[in-house]
PDB file of N, CA and C in Angstrom:
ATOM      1  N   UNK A   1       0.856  -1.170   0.000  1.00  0.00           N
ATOM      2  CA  UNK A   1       0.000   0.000   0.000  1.00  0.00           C
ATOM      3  C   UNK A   1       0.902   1.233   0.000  1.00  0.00           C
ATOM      4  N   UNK A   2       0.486   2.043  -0.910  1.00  0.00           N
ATOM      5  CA  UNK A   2       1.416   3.649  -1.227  1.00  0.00           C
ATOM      6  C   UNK A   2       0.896   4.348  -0.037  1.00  0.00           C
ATOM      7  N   UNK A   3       1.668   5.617  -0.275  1.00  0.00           N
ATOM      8  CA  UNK A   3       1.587   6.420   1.474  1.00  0.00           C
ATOM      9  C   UNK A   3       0.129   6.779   0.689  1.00  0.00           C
ATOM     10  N   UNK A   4      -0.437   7.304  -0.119  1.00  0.00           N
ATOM     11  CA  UNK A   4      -1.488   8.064  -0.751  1.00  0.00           C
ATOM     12  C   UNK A   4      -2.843   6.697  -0.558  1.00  0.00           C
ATOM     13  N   UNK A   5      -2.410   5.682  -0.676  1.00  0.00           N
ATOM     14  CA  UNK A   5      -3.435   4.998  -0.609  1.00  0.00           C
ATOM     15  C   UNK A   5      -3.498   4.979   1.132  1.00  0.00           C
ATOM     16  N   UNK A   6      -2.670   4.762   1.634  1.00  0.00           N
ATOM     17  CA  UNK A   6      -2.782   4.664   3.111  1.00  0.00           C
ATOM     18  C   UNK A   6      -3.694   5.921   3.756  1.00  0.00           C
ATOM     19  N   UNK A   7      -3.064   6.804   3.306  1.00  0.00           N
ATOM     20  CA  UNK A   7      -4.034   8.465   3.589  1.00  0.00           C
ATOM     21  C   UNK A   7      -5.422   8.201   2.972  1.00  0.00           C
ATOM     22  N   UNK A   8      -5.531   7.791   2.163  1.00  0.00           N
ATOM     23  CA  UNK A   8      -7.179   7.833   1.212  1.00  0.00           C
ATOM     24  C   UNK A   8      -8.070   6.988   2.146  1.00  0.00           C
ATOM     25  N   UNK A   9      -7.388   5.808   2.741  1.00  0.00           N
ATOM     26  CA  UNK A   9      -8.266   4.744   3.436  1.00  0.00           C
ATOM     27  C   UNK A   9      -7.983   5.027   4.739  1.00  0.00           C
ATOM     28  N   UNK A  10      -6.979   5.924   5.648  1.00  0.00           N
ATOM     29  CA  UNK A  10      -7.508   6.665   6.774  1.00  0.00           C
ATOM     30  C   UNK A  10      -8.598   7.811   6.845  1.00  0.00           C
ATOM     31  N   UNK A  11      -8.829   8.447   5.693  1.00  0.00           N
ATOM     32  CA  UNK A  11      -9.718   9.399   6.016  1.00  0.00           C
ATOM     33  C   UNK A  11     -11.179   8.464   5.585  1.00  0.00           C
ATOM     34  N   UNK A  12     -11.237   7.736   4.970  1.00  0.00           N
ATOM     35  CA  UNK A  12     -12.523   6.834   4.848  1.00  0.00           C
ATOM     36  C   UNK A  12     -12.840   6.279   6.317  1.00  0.00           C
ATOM     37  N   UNK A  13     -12.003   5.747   7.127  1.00  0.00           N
ATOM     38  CA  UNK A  13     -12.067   4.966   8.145  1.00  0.00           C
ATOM     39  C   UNK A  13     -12.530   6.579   9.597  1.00  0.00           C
ATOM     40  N   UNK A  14     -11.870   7.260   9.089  1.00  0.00           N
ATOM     41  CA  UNK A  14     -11.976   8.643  10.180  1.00  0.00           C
ATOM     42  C   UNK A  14     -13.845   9.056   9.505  1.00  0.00           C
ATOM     43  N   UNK A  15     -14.043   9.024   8.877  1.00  0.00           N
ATOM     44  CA  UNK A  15     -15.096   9.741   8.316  1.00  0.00           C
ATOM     45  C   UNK A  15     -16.350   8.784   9.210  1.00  0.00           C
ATOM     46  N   UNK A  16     -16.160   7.045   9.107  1.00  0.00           N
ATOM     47  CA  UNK A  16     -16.724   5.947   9.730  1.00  0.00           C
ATOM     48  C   UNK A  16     -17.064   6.303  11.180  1.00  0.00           C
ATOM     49  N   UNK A  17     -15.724   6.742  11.750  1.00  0.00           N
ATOM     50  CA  UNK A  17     -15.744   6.510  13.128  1.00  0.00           C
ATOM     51  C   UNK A  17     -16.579   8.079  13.528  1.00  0.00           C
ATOM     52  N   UNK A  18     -16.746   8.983  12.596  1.00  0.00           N
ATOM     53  CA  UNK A  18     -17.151  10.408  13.021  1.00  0.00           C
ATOM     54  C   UNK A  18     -18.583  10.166  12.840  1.00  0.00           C
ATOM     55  N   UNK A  19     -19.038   9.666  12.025  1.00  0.00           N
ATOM     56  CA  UNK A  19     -20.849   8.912  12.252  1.00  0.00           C
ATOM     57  C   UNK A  19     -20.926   8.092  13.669  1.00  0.00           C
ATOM     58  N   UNK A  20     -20.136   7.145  13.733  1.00  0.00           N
ATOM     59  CA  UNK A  20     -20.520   6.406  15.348  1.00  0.00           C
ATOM     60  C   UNK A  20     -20.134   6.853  16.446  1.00  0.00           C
ATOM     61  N   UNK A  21     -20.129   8.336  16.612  1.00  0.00           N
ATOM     62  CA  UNK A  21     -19.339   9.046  17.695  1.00  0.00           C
ATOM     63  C   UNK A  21     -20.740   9.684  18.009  1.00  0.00           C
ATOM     64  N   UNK A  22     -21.887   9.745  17.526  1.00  0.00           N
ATOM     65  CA  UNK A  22     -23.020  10.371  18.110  1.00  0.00           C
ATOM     66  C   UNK A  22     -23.826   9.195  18.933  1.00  0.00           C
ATOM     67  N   UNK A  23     -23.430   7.752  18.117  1.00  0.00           N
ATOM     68  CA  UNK A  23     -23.920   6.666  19.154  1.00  0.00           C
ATOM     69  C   UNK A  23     -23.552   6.472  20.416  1.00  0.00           C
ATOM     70  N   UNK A  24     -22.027   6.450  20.521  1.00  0.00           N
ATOM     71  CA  UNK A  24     -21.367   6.703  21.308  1.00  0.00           C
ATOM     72  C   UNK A  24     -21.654   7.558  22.548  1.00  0.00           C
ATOM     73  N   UNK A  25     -21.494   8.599  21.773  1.00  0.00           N
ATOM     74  CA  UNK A  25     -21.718  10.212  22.864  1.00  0.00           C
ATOM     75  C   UNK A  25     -23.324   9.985  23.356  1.00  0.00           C
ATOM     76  N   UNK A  26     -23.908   9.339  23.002  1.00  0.00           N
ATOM     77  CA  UNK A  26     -25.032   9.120  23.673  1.00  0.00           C
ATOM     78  C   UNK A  26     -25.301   8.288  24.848  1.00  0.00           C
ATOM     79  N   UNK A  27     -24.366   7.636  25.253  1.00  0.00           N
ATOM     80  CA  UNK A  27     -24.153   6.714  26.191  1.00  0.00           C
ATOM     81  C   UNK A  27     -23.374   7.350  26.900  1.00  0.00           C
ATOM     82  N   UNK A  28     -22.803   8.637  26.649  1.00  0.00           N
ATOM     83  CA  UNK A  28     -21.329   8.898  27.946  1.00  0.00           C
ATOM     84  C   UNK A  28     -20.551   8.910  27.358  1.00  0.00           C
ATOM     85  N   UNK A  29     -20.174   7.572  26.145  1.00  0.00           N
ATOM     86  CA  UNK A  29     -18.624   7.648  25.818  1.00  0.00           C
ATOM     87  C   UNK A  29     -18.381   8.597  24.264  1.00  0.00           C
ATOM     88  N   UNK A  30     -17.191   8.078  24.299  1.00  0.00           N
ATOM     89  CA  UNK A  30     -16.435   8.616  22.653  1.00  0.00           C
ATOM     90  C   UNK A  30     -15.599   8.078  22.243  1.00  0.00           C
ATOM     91  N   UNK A  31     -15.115   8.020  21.095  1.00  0.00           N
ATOM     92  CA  UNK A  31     -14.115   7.386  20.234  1.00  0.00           C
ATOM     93  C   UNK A  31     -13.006   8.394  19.726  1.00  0.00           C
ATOM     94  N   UNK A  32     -11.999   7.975  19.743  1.00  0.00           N
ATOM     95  CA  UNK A  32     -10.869   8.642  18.444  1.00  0.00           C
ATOM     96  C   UNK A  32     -10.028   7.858  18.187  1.00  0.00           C
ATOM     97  N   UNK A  33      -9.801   8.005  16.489  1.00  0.00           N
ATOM     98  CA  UNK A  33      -9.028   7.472  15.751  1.00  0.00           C
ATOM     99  C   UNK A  33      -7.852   7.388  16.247  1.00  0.00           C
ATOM    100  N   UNK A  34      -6.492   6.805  16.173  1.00  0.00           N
ATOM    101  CA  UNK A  34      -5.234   6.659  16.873  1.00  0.00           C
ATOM    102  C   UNK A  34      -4.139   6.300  15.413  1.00  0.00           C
ATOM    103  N   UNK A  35      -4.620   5.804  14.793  1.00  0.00           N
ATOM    104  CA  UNK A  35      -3.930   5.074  13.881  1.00  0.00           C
ATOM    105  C   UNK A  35      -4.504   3.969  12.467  1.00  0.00           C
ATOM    106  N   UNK A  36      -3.800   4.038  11.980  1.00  0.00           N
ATOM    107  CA  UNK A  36      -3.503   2.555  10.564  1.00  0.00           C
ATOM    108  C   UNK A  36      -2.650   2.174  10.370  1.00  0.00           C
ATOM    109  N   UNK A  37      -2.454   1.043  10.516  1.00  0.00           N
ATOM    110  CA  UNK A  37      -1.204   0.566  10.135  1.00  0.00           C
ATOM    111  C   UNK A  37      -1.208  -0.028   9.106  1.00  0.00           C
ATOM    112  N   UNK A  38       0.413  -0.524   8.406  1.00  0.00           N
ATOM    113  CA  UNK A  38       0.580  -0.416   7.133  1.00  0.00           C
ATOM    114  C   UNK A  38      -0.440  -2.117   6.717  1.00  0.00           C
ATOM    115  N   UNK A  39      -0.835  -2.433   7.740  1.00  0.00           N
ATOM    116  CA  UNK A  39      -1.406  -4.123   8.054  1.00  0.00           C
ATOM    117  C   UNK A  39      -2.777  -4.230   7.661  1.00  0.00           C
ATOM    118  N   UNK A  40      -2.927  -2.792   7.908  1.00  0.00           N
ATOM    119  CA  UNK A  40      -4.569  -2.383   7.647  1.00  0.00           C
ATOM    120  C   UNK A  40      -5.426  -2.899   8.998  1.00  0.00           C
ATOM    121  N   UNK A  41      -4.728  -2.643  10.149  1.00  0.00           N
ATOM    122  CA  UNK A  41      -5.118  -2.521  11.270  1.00  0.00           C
ATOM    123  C   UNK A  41      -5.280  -1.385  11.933  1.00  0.00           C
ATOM    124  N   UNK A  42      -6.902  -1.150  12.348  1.00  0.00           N
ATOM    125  CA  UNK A  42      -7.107   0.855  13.264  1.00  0.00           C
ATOM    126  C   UNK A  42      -7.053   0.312  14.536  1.00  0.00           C
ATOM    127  N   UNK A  43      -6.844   0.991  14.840  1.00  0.00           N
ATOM    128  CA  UNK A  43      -6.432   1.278  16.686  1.00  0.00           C
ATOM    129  C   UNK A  43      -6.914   2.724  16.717  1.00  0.00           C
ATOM    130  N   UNK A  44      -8.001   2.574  18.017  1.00  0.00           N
ATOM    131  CA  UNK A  44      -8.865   3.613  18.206  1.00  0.00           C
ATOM    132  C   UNK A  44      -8.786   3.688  19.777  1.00  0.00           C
ATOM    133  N   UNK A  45      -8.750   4.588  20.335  1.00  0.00           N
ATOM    134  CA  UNK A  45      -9.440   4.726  22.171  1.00  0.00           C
ATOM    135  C   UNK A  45     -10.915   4.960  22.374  1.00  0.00           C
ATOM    136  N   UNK A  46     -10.873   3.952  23.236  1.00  0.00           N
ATOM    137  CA  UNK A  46     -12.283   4.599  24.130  1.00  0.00           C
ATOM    138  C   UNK A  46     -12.565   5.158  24.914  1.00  0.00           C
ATOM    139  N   UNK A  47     -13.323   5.934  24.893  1.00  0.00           N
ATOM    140  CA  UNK A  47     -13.218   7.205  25.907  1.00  0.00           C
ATOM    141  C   UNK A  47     -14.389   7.534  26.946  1.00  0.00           C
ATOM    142  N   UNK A  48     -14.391   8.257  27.980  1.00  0.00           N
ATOM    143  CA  UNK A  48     -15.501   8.706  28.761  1.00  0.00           C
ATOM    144  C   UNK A  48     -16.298   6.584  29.334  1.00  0.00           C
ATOM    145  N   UNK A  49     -17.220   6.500  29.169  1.00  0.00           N
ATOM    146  CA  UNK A  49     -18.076   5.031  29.848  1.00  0.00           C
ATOM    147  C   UNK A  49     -17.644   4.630  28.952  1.00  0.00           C
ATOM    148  N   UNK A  50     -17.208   4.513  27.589  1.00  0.00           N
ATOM    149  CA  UNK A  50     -16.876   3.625  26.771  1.00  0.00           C
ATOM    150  C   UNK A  50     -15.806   3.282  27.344  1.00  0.00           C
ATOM    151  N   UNK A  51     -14.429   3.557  27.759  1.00  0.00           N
ATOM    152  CA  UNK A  51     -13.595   3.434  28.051  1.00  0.00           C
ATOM    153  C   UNK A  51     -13.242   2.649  29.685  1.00  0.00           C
ATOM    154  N   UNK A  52     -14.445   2.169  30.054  1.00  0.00           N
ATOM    155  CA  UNK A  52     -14.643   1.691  31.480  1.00  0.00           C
ATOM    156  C   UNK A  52     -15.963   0.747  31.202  1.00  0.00           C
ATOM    157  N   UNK A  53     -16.532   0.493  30.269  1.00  0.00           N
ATOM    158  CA  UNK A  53     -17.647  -0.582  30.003  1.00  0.00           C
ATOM    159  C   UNK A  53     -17.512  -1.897  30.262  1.00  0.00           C
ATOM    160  N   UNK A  54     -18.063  -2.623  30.819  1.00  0.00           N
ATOM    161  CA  UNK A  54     -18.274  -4.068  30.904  1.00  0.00           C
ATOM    162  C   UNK A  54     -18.120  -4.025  29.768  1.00  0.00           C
ATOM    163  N   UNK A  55     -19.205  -4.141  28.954  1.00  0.00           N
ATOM    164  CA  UNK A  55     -19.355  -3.961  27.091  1.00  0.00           C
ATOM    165  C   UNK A  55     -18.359  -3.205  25.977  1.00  0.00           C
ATOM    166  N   UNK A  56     -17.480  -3.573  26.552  1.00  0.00           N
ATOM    167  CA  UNK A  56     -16.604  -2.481  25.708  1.00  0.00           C
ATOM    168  C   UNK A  56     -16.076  -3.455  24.205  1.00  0.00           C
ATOM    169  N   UNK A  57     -15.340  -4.729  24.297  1.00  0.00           N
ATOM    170  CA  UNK A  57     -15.249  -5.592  23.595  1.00  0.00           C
ATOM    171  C   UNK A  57     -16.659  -5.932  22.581  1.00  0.00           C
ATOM    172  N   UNK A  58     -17.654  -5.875  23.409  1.00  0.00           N
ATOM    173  CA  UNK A  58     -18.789  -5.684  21.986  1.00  0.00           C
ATOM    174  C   UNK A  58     -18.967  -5.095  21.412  1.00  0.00           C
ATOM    175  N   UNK A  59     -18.841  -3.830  21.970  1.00  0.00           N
ATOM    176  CA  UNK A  59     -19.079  -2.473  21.371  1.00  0.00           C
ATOM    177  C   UNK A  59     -17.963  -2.575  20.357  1.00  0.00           C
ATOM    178  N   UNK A  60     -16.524  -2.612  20.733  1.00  0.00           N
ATOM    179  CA  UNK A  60     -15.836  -2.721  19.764  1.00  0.00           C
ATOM    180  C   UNK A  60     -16.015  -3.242  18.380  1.00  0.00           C
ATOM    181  N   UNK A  61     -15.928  -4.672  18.919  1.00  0.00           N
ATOM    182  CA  UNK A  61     -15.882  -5.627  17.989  1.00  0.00           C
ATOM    183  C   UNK A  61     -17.340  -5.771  17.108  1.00  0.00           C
ATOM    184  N   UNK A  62     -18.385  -5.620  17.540  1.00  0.00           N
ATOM    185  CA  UNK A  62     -19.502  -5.879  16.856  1.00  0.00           C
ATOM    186  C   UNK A  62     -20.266  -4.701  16.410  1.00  0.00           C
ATOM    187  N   UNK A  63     -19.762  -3.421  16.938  1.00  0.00           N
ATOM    188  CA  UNK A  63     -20.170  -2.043  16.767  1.00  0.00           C
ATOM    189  C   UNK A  63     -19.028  -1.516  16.112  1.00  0.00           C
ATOM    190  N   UNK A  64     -18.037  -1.083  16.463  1.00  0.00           N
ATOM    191  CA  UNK A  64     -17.099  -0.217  15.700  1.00  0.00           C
ATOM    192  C   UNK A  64     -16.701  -0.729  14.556  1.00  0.00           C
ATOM    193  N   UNK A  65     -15.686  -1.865  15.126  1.00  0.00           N
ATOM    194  CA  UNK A  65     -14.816  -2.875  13.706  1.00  0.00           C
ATOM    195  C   UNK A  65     -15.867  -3.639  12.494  1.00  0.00           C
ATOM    196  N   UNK A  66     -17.792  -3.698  12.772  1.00  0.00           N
ATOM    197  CA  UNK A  66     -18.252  -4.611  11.957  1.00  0.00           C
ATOM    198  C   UNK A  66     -18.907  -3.013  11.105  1.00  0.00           C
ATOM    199  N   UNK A  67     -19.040  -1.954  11.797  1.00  0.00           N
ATOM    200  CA  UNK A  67     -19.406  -1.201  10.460  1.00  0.00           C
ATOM    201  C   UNK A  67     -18.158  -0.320   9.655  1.00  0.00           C
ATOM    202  N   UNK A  68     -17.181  -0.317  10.103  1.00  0.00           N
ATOM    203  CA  UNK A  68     -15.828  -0.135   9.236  1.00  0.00           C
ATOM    204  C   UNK A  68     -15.466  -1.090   8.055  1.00  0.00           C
ATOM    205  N   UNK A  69     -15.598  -2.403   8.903  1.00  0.00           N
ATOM    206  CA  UNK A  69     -15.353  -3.413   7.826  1.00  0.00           C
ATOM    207  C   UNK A  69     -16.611  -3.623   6.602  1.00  0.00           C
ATOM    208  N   UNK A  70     -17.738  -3.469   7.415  1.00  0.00           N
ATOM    209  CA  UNK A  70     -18.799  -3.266   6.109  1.00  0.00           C
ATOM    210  C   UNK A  70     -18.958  -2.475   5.132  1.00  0.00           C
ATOM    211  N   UNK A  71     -18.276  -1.304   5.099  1.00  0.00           N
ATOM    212  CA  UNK A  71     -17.699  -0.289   4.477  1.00  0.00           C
ATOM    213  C   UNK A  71     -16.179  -0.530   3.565  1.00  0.00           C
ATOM    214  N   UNK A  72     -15.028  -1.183   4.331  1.00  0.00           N
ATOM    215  CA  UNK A  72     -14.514  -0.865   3.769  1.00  0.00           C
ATOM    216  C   UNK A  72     -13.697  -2.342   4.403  1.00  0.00           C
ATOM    217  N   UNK A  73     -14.051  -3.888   3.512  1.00  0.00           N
ATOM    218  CA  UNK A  73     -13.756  -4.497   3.842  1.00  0.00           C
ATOM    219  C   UNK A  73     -12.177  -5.008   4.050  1.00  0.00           C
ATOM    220  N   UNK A  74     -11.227  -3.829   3.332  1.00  0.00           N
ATOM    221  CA  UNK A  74      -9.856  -4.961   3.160  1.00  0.00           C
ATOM    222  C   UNK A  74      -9.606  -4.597   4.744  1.00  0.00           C
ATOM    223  N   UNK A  75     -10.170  -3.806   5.778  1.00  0.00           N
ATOM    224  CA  UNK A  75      -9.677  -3.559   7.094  1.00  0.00           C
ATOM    225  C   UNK A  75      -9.605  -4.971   7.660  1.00  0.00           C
ATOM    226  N   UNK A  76      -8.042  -4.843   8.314  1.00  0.00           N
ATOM    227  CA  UNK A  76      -8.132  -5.988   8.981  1.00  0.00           C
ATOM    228  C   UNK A  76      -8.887  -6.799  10.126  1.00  0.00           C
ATOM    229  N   UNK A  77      -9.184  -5.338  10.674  1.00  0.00           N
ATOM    230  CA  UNK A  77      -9.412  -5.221  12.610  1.00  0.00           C
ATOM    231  C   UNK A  77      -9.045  -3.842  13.274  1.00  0.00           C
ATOM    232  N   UNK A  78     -10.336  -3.886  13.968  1.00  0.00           N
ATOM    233  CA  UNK A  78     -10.078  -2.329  14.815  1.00  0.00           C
ATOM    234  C   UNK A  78     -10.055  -3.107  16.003  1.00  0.00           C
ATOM    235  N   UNK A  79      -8.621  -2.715  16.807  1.00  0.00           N
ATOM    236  CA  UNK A  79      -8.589  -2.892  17.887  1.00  0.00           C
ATOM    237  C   UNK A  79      -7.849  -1.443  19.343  1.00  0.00           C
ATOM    238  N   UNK A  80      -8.088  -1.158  20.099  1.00  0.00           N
ATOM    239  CA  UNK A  80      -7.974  -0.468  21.078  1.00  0.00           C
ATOM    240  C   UNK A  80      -7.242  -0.221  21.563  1.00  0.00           C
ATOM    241  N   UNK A  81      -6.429   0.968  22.090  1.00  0.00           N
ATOM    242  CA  UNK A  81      -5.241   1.491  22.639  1.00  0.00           C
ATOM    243  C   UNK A  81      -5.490   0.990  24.225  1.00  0.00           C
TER     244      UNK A  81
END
């Protein structure tokens, strides 16, 4: 992956996570982007109750990482700082 493609498919993935930040913020918590790696792995924080949830691993995994990847399947995995 070129640095330009890497930039093109972080701001797709930032654009993702800026729609599920009102789901989020509705519960207490929040999200921010942290990274991509060249693996096509995001690493994101959770923040505010997200960041202290029993549910946080669902939320992740079945909330964050399954509508990124439905979007924009070559993502490997969003996983958490």
């Amino acid at each position: 992956m070129t640095q330009e493609e890497k930039m093109q498919l972080e701001e797709k993935v930032k654009k993702i996570i800026e729609q599920l930040r009102e789901y989020l913020q509705a519960d207490g918590g929040d999200i921010r982007f942290v990274e991509l790696t060249d693996g096509k792995i995001v690493y994101v924080e959770l923040q505010g109750h997200c960041g202290s949830c029993p549910h946080v691993m669902i939320t992740l995994k079945q909330g964050v990482e399954a509508a990124i990847k439905e979007e924009l399947p070559e993502i490997v995995a969003v996983e958490r700082i």
